[in-house]
N, C-alpha and C. Protein backbone atom coordinates (compact mmCIF):
# COMPACT_ATOMS: atom_id res chain seq x y z
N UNK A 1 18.28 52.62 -37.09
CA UNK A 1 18.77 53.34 -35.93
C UNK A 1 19.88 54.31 -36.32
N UNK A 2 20.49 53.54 -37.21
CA UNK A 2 22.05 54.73 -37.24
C UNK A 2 21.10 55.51 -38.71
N UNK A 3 20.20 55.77 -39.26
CA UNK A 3 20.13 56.38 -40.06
C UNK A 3 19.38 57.27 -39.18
N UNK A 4 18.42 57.42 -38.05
CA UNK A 4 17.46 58.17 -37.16
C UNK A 4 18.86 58.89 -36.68
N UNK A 5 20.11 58.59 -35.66
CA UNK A 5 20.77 59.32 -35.55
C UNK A 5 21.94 60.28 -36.70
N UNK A 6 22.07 59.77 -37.54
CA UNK A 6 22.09 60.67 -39.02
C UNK A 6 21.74 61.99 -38.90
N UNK A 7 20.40 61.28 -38.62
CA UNK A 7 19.57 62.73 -39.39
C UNK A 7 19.20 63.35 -38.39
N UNK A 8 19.36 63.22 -37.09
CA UNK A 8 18.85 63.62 -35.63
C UNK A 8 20.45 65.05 -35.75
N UNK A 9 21.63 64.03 -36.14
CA UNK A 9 22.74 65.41 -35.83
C UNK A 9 22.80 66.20 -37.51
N UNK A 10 22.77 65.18 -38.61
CA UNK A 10 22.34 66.56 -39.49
C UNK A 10 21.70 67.82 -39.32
N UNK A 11 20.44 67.86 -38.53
CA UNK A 11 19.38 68.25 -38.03
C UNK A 11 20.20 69.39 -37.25
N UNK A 12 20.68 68.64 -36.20
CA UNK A 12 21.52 69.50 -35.28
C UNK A 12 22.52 70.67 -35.68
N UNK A 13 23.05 70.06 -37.02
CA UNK A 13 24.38 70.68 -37.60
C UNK A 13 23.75 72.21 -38.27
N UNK A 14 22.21 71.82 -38.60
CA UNK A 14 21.59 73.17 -39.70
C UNK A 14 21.55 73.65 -38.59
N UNK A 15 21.00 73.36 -37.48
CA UNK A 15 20.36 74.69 -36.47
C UNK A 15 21.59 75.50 -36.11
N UNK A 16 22.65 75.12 -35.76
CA UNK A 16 24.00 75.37 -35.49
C UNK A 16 24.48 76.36 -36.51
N UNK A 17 24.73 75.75 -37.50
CA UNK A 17 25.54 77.03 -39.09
C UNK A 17 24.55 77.20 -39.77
N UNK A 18 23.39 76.74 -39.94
CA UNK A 18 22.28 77.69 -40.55
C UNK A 18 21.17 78.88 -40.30
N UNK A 19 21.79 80.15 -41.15
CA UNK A 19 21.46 81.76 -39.86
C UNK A 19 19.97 81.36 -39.92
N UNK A 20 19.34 81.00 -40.82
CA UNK A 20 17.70 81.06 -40.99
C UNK A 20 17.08 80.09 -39.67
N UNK A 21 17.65 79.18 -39.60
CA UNK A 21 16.86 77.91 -38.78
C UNK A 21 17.73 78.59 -37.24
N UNK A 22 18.91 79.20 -36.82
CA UNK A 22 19.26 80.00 -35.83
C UNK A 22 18.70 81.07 -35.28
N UNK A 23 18.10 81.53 -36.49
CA UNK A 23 17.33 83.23 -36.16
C UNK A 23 15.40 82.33 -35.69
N UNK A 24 15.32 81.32 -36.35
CA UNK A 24 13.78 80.66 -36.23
C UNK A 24 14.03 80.21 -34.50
N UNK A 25 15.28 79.53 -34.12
CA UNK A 25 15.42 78.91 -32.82
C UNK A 25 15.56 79.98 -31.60
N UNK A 26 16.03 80.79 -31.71
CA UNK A 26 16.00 82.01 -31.26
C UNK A 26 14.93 82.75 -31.16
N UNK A 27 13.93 82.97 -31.83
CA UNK A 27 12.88 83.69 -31.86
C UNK A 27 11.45 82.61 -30.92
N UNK A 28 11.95 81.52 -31.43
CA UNK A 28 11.06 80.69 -30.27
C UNK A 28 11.70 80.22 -29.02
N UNK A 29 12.64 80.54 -28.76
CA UNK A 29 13.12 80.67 -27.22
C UNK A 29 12.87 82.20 -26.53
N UNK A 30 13.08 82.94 -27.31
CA UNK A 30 12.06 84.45 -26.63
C UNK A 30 10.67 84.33 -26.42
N UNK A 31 9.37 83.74 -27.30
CA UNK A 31 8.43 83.92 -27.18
C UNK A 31 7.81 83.74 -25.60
N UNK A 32 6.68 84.12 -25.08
CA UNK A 32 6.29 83.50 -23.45
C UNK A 32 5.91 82.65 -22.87
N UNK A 33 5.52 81.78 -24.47
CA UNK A 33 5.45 79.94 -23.73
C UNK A 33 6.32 79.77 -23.83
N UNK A 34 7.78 79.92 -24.09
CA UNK A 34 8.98 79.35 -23.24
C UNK A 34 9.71 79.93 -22.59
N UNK A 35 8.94 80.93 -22.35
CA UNK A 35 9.07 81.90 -21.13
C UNK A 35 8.77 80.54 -19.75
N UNK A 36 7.68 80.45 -20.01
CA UNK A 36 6.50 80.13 -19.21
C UNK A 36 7.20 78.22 -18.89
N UNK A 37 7.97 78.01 -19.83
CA UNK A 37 8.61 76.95 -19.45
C UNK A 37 9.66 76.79 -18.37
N UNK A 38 10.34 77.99 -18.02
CA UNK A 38 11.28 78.12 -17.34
C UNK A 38 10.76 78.33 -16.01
N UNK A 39 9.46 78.67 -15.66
CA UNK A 39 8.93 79.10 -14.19
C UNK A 39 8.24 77.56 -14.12
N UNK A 40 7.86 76.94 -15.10
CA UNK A 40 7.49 75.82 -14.88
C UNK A 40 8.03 74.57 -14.53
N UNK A 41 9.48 74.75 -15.10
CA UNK A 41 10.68 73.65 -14.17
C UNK A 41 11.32 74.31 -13.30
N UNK A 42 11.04 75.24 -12.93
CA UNK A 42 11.89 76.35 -11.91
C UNK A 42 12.95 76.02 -12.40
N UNK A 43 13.48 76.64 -13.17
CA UNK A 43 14.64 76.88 -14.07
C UNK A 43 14.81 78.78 -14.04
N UNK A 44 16.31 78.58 -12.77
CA UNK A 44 16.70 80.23 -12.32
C UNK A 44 18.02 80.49 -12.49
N UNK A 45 18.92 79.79 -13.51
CA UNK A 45 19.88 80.57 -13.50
C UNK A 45 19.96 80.46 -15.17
N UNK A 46 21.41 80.59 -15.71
CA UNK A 46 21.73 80.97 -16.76
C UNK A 46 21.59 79.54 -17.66
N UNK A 47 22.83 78.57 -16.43
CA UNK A 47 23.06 77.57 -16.95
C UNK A 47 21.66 76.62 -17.16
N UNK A 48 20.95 76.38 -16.43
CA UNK A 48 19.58 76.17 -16.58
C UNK A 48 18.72 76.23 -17.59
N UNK A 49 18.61 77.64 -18.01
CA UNK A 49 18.12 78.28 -19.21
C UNK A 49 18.82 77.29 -20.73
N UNK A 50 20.64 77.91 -20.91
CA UNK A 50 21.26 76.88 -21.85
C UNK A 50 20.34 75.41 -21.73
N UNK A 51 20.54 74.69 -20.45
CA UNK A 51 20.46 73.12 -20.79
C UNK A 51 19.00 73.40 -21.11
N UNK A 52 17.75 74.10 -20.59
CA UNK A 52 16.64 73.59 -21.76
C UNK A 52 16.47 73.50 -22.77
N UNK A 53 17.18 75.17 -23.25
CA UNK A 53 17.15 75.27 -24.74
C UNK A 53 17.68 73.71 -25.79
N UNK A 54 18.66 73.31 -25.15
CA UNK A 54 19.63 72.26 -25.42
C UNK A 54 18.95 71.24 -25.49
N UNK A 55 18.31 70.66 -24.57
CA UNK A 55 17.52 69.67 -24.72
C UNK A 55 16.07 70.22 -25.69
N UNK A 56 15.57 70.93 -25.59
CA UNK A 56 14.60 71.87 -26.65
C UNK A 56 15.02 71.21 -28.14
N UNK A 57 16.01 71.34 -28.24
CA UNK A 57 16.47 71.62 -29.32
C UNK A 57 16.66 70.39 -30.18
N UNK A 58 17.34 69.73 -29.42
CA UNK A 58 17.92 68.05 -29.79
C UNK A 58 16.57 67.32 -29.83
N UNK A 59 15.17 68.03 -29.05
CA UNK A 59 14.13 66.73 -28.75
C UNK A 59 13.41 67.34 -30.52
N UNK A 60 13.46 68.57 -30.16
CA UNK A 60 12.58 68.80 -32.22
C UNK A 60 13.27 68.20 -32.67
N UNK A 61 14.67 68.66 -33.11
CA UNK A 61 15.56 67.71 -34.26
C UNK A 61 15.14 66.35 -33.78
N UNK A 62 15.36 65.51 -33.21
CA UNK A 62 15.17 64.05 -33.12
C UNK A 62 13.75 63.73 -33.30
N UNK A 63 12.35 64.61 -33.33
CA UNK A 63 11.56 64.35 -33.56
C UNK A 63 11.26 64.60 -35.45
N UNK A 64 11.63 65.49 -35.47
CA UNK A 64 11.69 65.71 -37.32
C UNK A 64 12.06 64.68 -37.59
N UNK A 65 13.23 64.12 -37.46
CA UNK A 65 14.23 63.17 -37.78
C UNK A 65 13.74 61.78 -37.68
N UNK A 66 12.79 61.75 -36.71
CA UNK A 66 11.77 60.39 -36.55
C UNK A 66 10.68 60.33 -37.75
N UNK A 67 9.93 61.73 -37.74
CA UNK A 67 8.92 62.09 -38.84
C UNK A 67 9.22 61.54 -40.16
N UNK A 68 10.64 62.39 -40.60
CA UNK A 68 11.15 61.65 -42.06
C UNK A 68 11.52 60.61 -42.59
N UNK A 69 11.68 60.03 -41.38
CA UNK A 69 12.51 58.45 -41.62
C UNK A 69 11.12 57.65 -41.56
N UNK A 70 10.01 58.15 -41.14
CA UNK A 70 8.90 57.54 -40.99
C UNK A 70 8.19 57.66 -42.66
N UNK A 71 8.41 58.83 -42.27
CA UNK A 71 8.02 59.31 -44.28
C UNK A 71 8.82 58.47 -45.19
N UNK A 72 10.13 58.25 -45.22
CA UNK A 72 10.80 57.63 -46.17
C UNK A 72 10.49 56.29 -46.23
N UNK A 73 10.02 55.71 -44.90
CA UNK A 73 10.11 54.06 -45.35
C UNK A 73 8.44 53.83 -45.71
N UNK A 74 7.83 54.61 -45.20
CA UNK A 74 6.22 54.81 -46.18
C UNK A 74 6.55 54.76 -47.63
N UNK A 75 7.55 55.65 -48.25
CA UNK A 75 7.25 55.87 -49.74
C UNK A 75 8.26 54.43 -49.85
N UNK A 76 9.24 54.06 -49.24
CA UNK A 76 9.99 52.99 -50.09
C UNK A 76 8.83 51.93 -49.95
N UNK A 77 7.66 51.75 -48.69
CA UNK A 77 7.11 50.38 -48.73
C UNK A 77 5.77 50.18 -50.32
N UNK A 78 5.62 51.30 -50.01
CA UNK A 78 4.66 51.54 -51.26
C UNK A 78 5.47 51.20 -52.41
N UNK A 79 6.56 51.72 -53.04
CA UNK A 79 7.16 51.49 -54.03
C UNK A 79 7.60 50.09 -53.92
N UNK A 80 7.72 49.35 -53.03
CA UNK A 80 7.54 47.72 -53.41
C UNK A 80 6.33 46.94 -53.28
N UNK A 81 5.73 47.91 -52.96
CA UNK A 81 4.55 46.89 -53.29
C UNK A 81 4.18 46.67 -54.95
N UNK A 82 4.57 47.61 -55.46
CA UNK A 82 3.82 47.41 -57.22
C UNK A 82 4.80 46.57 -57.82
């Protein structure tokens, strides 16, 4: 658990000070399926907009963050098995 949240705000910390994964988060909050997200929660003001992105954001990172930790204890279970 505390290693899933680890890596859930590591996660968080690149999107934040890293320009590459900022300029990637950005470019998929313009596109028109998340356009198309915002008429779909009727989401009409500013603040609105922020909290999806926000939650957007935290649910990828926490899902990567599930992915790898899933990946890591795959390769450690294999490596005890031999």
């Amino acid at each position: 658990m505390v290693v899933l949240l680890g890596l859930t705000f590591c996660l968080l910390l690149l999107v934040r000070f890293y320009q590459p994964a900022t300029h990637l988060m950005q470019h998929i909050v313009g596109t028109s399926l998340w356009q198309q997200l915002y008429g779909f929660f009727h989401v009409e003001t500013a603040l609105g907009r922020e909290q999806l992105i926000l939650m957007g954001i935290v649910l990828c990172c926490f899902l990567l963050a599930l992915f790898i930790q899933l990946v890591g204890l795959w390769i450690i279970s294999r490596f005890r098995r031999r």
